[in-house]
C-alpha atoms as a PDB file:
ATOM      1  CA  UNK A   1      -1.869  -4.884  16.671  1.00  0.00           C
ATOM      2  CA  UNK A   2       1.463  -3.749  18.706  1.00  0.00           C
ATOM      3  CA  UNK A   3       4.704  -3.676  17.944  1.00  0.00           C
ATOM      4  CA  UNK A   4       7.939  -3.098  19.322  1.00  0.00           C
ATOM      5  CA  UNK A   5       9.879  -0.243  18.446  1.00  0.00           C
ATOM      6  CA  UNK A   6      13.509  -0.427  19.357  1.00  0.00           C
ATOM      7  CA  UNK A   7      14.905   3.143  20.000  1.00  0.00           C
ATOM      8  CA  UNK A   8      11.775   4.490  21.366  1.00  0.00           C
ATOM      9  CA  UNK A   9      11.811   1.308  23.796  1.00  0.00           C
ATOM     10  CA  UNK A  10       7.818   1.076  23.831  1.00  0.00           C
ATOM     11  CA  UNK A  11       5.350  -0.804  22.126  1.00  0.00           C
ATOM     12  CA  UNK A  12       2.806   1.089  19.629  1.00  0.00           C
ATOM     13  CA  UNK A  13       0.143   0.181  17.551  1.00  0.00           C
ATOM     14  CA  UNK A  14       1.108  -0.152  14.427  1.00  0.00           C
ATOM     15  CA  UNK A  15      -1.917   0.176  12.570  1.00  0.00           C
ATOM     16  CA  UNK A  16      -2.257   3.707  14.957  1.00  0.00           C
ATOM     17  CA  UNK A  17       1.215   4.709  13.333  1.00  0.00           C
ATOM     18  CA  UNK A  18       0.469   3.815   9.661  1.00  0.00           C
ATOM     19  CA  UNK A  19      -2.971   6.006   9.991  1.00  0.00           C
ATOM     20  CA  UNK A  20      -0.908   8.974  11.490  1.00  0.00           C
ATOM     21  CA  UNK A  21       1.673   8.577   8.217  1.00  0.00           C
ATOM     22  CA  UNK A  22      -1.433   8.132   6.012  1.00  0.00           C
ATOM     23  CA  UNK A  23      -2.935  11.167   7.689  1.00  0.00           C
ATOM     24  CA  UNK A  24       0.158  13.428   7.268  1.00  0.00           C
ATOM     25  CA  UNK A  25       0.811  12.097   3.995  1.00  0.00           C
ATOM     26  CA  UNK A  26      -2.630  13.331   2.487  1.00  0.00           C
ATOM     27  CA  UNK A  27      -1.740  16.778   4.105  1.00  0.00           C
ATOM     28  CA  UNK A  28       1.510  16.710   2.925  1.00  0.00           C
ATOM     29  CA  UNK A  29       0.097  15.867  -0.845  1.00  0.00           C
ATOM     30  CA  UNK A  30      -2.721  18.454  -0.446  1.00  0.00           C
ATOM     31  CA  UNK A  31      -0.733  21.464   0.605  1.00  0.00           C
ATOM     32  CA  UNK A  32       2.576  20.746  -0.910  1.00  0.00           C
ATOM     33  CA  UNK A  33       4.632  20.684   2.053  1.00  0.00           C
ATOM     34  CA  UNK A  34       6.451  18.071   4.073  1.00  0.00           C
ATOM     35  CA  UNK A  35       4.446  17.685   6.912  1.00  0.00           C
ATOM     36  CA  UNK A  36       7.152  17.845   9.558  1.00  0.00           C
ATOM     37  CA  UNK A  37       5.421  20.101  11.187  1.00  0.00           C
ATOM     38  CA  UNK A  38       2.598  17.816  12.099  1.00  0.00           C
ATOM     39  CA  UNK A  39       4.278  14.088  12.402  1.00  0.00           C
ATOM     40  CA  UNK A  40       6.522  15.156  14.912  1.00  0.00           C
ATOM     41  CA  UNK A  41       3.737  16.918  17.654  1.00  0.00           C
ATOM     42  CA  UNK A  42       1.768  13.446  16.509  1.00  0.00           C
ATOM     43  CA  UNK A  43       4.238  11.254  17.804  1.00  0.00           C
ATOM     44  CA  UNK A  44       4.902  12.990  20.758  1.00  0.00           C
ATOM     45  CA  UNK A  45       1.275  13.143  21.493  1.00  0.00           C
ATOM     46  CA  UNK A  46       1.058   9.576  21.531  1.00  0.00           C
ATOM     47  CA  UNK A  47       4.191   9.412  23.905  1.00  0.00           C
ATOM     48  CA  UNK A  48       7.049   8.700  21.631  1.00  0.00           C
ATOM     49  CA  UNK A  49      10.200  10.631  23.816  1.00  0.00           C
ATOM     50  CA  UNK A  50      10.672  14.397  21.540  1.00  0.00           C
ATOM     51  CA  UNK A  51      14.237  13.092  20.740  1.00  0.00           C
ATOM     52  CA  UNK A  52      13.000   9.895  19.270  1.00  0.00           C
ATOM     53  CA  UNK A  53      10.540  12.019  17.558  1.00  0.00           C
ATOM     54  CA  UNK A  54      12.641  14.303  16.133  1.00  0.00           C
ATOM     55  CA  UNK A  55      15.262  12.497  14.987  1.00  0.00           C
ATOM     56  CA  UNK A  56      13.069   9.450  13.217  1.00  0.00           C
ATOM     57  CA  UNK A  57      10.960  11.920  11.408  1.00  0.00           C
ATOM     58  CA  UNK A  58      14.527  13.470   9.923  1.00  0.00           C
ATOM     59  CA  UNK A  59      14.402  10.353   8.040  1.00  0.00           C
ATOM     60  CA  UNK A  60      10.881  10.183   6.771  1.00  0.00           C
ATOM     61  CA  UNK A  61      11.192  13.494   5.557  1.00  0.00           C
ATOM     62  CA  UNK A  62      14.714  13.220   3.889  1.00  0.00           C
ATOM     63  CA  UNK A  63      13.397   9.966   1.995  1.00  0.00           C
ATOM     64  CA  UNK A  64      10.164  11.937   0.860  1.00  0.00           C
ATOM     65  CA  UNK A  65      11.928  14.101  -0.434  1.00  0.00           C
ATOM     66  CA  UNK A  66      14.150  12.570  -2.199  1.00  0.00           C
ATOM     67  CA  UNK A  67      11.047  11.331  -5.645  1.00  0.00           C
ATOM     68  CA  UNK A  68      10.117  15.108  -4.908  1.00  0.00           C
ATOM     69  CA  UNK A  69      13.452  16.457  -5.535  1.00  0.00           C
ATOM     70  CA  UNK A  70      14.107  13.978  -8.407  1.00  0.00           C
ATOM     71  CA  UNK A  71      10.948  15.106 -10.335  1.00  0.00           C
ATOM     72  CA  UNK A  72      11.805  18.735  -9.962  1.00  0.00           C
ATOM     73  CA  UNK A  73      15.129  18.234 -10.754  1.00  0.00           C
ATOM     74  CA  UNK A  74      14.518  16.046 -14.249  1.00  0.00           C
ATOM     75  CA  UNK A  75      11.671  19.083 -14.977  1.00  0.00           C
ATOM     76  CA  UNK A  76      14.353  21.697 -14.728  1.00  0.00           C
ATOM     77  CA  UNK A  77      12.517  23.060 -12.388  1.00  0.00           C
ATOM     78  CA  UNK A  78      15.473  23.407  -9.740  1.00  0.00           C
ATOM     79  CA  UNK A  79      18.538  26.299  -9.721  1.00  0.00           C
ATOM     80  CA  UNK A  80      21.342  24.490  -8.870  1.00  0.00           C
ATOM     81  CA  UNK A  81      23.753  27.506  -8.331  1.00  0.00           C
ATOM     82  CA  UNK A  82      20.876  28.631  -6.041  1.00  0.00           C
ATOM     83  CA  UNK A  83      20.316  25.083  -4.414  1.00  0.00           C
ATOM     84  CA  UNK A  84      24.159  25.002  -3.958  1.00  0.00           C
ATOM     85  CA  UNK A  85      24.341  28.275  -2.113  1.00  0.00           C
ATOM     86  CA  UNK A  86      20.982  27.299   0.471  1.00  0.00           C
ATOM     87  CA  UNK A  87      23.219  24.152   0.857  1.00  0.00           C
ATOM     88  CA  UNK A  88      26.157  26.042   2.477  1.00  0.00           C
ATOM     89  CA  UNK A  89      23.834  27.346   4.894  1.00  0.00           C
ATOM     90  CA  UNK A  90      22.340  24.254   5.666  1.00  0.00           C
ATOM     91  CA  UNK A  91      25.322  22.375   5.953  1.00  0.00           C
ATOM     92  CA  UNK A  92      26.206  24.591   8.745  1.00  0.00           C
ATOM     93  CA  UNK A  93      22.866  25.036  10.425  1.00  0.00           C
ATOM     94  CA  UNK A  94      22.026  21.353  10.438  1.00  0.00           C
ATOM     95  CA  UNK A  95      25.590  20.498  12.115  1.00  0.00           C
ATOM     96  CA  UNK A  96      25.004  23.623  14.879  1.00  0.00           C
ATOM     97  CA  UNK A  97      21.161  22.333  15.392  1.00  0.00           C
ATOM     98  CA  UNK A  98      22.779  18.575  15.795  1.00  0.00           C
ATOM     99  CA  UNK A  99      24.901  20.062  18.449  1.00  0.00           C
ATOM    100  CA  UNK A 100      22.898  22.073  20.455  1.00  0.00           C
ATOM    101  CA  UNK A 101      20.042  19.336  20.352  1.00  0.00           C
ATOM    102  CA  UNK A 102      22.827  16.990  22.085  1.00  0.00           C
ATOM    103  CA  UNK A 103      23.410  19.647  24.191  1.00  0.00           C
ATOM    104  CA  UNK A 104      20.376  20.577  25.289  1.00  0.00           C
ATOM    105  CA  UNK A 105      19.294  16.485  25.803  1.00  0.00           C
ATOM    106  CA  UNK A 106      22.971  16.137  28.190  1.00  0.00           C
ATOM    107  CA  UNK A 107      20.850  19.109  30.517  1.00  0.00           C
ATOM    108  CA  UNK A 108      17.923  17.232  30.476  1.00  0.00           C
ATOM    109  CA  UNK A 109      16.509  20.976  28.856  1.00  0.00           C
ATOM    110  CA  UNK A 110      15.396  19.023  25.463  1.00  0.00           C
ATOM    111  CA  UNK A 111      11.737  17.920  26.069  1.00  0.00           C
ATOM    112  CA  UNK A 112      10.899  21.486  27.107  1.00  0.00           C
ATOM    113  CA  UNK A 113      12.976  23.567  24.593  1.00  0.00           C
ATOM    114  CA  UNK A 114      11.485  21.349  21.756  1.00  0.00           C
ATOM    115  CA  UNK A 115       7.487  22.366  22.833  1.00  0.00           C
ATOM    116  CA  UNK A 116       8.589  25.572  23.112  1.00  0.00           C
ATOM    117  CA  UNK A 117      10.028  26.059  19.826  1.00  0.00           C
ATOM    118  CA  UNK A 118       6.839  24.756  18.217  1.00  0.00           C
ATOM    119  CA  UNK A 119       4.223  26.813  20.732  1.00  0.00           C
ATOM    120  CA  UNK A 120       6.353  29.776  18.948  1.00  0.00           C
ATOM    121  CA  UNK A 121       6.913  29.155  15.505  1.00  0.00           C
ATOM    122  CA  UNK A 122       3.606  27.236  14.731  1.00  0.00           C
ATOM    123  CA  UNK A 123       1.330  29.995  16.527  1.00  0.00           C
ATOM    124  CA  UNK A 124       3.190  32.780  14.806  1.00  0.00           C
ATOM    125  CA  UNK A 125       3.121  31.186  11.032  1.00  0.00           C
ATOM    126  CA  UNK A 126      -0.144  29.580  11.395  1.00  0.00           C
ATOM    127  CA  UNK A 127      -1.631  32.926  12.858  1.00  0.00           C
ATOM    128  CA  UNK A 128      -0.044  34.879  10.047  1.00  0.00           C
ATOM    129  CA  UNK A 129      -1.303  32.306   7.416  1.00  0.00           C
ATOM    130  CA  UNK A 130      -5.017  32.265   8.886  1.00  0.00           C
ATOM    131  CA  UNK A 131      -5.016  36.283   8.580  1.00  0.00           C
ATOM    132  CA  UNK A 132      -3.580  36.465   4.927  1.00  0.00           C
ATOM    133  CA  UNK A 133      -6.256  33.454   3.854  1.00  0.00           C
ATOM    134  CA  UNK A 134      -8.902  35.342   5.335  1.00  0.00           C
ATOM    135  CA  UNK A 135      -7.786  38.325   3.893  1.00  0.00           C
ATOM    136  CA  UNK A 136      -7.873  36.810   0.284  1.00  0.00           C
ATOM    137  CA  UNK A 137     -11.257  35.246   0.762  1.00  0.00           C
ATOM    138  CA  UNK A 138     -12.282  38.574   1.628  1.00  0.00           C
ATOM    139  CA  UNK A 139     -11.232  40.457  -1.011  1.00  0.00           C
ATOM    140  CA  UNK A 140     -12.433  37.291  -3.815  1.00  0.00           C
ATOM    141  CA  UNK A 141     -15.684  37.678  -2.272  1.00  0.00           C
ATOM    142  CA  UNK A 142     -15.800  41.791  -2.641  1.00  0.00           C
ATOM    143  CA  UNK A 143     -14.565  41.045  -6.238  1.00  0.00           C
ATOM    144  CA  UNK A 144     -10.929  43.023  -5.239  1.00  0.00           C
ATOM    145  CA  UNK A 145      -7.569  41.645  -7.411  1.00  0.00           C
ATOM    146  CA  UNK A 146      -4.739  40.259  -4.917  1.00  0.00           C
ATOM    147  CA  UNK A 147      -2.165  43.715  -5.143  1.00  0.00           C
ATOM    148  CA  UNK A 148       0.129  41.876  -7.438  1.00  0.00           C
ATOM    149  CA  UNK A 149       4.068  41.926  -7.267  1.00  0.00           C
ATOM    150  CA  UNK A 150       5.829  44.174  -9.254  1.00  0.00           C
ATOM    151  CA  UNK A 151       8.660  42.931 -11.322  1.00  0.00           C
ATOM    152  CA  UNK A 152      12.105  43.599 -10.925  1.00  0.00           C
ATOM    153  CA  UNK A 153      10.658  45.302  -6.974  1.00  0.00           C
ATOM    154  CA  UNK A 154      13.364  45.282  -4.640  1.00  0.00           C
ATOM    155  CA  UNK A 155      14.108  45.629  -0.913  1.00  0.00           C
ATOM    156  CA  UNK A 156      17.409  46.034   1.395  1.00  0.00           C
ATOM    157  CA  UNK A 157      18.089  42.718   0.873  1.00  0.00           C
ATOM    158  CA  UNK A 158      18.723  43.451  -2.629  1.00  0.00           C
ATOM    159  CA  UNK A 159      21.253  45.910  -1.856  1.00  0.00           C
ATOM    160  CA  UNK A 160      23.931  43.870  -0.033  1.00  0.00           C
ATOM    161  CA  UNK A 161      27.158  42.641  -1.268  1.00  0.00           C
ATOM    162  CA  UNK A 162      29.131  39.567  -2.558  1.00  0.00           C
ATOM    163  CA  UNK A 163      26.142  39.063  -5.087  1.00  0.00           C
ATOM    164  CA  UNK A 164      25.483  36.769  -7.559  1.00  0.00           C
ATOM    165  CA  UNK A 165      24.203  35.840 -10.503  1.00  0.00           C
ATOM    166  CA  UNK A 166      21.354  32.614 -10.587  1.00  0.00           C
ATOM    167  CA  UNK A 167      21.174  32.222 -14.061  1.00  0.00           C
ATOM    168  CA  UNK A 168      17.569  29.859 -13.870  1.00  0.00           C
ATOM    169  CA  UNK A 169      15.992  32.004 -11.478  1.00  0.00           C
ATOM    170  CA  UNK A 170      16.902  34.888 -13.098  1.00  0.00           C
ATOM    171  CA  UNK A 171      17.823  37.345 -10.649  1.00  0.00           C
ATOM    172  CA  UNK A 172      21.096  39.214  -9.245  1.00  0.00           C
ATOM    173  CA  UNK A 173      21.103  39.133  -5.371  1.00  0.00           C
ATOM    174  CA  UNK A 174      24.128  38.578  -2.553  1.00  0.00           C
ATOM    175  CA  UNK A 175      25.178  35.221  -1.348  1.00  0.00           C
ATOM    176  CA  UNK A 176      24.550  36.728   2.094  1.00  0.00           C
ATOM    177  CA  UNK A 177      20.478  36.373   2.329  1.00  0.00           C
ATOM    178  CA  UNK A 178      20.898  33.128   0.821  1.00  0.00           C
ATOM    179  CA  UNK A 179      23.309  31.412   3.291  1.00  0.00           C
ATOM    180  CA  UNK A 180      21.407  33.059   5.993  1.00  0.00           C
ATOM    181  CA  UNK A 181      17.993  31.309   5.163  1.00  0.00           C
ATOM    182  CA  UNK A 182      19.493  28.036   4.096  1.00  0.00           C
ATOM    183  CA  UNK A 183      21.661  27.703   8.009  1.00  0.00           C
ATOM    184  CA  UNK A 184      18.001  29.183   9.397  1.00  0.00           C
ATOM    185  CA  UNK A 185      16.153  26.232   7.504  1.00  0.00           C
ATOM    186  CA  UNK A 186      18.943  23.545   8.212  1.00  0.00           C
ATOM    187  CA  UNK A 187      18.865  24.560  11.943  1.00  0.00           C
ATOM    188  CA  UNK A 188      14.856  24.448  12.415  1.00  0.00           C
ATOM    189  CA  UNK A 189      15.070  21.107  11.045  1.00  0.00           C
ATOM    190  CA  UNK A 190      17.551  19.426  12.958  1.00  0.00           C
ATOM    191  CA  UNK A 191      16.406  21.010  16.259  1.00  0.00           C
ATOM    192  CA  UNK A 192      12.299  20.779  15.514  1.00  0.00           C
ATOM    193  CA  UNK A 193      12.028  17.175  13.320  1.00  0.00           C
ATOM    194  CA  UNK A 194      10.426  19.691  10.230  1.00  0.00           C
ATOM    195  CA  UNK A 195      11.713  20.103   6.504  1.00  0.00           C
ATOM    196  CA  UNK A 196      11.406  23.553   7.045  1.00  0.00           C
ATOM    197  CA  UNK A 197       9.529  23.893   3.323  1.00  0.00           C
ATOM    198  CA  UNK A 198       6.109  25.806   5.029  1.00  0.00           C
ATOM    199  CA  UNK A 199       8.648  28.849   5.927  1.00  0.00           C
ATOM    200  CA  UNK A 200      11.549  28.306   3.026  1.00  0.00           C
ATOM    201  CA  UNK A 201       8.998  28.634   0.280  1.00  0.00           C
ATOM    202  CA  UNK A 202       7.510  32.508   1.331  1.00  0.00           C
ATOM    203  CA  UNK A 203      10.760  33.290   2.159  1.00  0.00           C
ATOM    204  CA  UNK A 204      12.136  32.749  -0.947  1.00  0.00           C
ATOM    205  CA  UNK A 205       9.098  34.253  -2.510  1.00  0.00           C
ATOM    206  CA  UNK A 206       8.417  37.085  -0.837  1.00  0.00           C
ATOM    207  CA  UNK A 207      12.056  38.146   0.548  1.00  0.00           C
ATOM    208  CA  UNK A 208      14.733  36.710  -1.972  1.00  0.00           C
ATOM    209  CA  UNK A 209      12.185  37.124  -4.971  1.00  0.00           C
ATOM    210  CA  UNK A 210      12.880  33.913  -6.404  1.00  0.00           C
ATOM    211  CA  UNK A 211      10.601  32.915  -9.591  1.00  0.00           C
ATOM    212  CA  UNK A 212       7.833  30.448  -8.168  1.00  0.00           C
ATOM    213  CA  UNK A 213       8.499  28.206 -11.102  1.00  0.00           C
ATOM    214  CA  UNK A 214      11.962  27.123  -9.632  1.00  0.00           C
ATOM    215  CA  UNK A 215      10.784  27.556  -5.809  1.00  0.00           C
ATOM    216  CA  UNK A 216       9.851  24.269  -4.311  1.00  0.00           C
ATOM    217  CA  UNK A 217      12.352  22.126  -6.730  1.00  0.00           C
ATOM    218  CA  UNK A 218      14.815  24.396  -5.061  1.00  0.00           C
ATOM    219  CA  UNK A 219      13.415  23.793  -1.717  1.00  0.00           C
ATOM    220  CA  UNK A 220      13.034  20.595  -1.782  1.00  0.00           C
ATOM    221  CA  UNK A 221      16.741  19.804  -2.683  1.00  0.00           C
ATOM    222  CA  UNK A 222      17.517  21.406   0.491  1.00  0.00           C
ATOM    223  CA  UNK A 223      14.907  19.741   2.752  1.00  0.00           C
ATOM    224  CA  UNK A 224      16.538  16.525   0.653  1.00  0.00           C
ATOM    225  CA  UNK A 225      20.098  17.250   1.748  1.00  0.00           C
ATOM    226  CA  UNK A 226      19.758  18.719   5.156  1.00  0.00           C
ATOM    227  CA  UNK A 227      16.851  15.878   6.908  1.00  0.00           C
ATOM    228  CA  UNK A 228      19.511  13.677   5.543  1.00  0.00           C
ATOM    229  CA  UNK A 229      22.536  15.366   7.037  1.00  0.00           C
ATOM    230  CA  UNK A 230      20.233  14.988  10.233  1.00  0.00           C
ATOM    231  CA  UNK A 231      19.586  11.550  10.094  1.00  0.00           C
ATOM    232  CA  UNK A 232      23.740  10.831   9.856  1.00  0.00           C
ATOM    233  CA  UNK A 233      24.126  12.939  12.991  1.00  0.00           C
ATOM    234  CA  UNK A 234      21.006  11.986  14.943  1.00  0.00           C
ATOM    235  CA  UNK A 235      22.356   8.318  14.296  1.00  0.00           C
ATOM    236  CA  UNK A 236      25.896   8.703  14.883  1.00  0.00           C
ATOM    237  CA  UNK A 237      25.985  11.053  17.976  1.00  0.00           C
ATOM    238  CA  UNK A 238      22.735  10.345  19.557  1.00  0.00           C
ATOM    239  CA  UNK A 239      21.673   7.029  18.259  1.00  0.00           C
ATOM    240  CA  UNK A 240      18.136   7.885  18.081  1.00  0.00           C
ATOM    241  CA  UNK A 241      16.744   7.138  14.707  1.00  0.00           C
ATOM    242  CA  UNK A 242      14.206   4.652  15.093  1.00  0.00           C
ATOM    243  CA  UNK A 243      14.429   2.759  11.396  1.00  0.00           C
ATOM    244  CA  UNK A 244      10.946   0.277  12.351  1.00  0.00           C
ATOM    245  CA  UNK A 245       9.139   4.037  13.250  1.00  0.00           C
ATOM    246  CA  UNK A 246      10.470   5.477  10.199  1.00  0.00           C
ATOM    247  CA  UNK A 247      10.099   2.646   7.657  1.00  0.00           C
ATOM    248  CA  UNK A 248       6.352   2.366   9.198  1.00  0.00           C
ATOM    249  CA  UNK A 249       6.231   6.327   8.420  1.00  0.00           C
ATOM    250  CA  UNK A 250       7.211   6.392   5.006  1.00  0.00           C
ATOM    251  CA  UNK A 251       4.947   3.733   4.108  1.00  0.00           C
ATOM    252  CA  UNK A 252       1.421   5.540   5.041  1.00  0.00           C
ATOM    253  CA  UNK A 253       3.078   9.056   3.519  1.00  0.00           C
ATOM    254  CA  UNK A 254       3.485   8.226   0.745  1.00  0.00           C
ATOM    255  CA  UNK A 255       0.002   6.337   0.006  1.00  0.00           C
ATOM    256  CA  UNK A 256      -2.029   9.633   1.887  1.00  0.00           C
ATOM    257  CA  UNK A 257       0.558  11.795  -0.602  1.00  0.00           C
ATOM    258  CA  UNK A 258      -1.100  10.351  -3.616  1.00  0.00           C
ATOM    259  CA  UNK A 259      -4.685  10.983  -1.987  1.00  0.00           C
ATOM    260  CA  UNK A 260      -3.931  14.498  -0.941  1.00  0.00           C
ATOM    261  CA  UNK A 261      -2.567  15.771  -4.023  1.00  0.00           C
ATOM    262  CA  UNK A 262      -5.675  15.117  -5.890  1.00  0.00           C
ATOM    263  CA  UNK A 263      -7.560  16.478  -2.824  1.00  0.00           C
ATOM    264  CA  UNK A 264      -5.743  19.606  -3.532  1.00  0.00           C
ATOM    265  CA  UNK A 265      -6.206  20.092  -6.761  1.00  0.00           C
ATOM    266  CA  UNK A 266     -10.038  20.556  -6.358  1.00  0.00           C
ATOM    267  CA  UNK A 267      -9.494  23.310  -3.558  1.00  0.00           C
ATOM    268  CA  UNK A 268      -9.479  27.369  -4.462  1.00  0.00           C
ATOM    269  CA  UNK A 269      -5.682  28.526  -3.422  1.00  0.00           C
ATOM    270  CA  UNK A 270      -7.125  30.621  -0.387  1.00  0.00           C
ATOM    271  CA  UNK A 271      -9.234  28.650   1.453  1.00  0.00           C
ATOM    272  CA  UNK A 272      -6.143  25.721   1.142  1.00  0.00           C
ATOM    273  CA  UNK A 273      -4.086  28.617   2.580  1.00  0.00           C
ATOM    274  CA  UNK A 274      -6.752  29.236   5.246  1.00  0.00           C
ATOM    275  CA  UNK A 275      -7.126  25.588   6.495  1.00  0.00           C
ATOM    276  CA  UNK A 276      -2.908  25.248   6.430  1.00  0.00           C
ATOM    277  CA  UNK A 277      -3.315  28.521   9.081  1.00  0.00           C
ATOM    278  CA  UNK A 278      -6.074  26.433  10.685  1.00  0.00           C
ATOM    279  CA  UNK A 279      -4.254  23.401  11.204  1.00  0.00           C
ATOM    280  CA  UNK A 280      -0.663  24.577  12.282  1.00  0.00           C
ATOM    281  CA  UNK A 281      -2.075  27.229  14.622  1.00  0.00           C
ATOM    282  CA  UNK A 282      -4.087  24.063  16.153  1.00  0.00           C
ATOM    283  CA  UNK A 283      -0.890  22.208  16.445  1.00  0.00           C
ATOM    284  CA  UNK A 284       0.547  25.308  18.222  1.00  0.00           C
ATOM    285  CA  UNK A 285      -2.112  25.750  20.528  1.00  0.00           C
ATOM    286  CA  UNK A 286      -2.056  21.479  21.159  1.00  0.00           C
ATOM    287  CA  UNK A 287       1.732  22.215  22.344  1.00  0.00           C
ATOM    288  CA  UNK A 288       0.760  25.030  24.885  1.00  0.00           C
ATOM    289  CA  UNK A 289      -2.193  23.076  26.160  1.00  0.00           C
ATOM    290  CA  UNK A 290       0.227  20.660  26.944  1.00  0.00           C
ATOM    291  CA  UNK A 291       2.818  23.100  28.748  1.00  0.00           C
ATOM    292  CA  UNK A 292       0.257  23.984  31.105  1.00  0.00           C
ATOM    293  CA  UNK A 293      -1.513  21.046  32.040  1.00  0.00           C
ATOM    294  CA  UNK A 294      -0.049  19.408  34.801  1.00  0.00           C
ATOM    295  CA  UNK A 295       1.384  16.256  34.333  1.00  0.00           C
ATOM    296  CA  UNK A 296       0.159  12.467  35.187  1.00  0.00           C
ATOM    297  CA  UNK A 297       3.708  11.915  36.949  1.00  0.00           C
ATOM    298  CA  UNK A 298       5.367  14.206  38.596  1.00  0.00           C
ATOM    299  CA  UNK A 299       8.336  12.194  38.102  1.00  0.00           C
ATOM    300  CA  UNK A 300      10.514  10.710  35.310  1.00  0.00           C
ATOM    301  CA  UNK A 301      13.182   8.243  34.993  1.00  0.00           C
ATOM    302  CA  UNK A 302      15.426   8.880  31.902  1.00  0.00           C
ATOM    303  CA  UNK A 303      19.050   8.002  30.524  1.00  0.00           C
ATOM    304  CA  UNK A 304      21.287  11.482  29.960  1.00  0.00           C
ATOM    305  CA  UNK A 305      23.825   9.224  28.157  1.00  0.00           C
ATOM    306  CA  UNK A 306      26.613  10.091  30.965  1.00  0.00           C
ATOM    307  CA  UNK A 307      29.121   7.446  32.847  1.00  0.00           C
ATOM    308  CA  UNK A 308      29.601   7.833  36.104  1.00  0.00           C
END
């Protein structure tokens, strides 16, 4: 069954689309993340123009996030003073990714700079991800403990200035770091289509030492905030937020969501870890595959937006 979507200016099957969201929904509920990562490469793969891609899945992932960030945030389970200072950095990373993704579509540079960006970043975290669960199913099956984290351990980061004190997280640290990961999250997102939650969450773990208990509540007001930012400036500038893709989108997530979380909850933390490394370092390798492989038409016709 086809239809017709608008913005992307090419007919789809609908019942294609609504398996993809189901599909990535189920992920997204099994693994905890937004699945960005994985509905954007999707709908490029099944020739939807990057741009289109990018922008429409903004949406999807702003309005997911949005029952995600309301849970966490009725649990107490988010630091606002925390949240607040990620969302200066977001703010500001969002509006620069908004801009140079215009910029980058006037040179006709998009397409390319877009598979590029995921070849990198997926091959690098999914790699890294695949060694660390292999790693900890190796040491579970020799009977070794994980090295726990000490508390109160601290690193350079830790020794900057203009600090402050996050009163539900519970630690002292400089505004610096924070601002720095929230522009780096808000900038991924609006450039790359992804809530950004798959490299926020270690980050904030591992680098800022921020309690887990507060983590993705905190995260996900972000991802909340800046995929919506990205929406309002993918519409307004670029006018390419495809509401029939998205609507279509947000109907399968969140059905697979409810599947996947259960899924999850049956699955030893490791091996989940192991087939996330698995299937963004697939995704990675997909997008290089494609880089390589010359194409069908050597030629395309395509609107840069200019007057003569």
């Amino acid at each position: 069954m086809q239809i017709y979507l608008p913005v992307a200016d090419l007919p789809v099957n609908i019942l294609l689309v609504l398996a993809m969201g189901i599909a990535v929904g189920f992920v997204s509920g099994m693994f905890g993340i937004g699945g960005g990562f994985l509905m954007t490469p999707l709908l490029i793969f099944i020739g939807i123009s990057p741009a289109v891609a990018v922008a429409s899945v903004s949406s999807h992932i702003a309005a997911s996030s949005f029952s995600g960030a309301l849970s966490y945030w009725r649990r107490q389970a988010v630091d606002p003073a925390l949240a607040a200072v990620l969302l200066v950095g977001g703010i500001m990373g969002t509006a620069l990714g908004v801009w140079l993704f215009s910029f980058l579509r006037s040179l006709g540079q998009l397409d390319l700079t877009i598979a590029l960006s995921y070849v990198v970043l997926l091959s690098a975290v999914g790699g890294l991800m695949l060694w660390e669960g292999v790693s900890a199913i190796r040491r579970a099956r020799r009977g070794e403990a994980a090295m726990p984290r000490r508390p109160g351990s601290h690193v350079w980061i830790h020794g900057l200035p203009l600090k402050m004190r996050f009163k539900r997280s519970k630690i002292y640290l400089s505004a610096i770091p924070v601002v720095t990961v929230g522009a780096l999250i808000g900038f991924v997102g609006a450039v790359m289509g992804i809530g950004g939650a798959f490299l926020l969450i270690p980050i904030m773990i591992y680098l800022l030492r921020v309690p887990t208990g507060v983590v993705i509540g905190t995260a996900q007001v972000l991802t909340l905030t800046t995929m919506a930012m990205a929406t309002l400036l993918h519409a307004t500038t670029n006018h390419l937020v495809d509401a029939v893709l998205a609507l279509i989108l947000m109907v399968g997530g969140v059905t697979g969501a409810q599947f996947g979380a259960r899924a999850g909850q049956r699955i030893r933390g490791e091996h989940l870890r192991l087939l996330l490394g698995l299937l963004i370092l697939s995704v990675g390798i997909r997008f290089a595959v494609e880089l390589v492989i010359p194409p069908q038409e050597i030629f395309t016709l395509r609107e840069t937006g200019t007057s003569p």
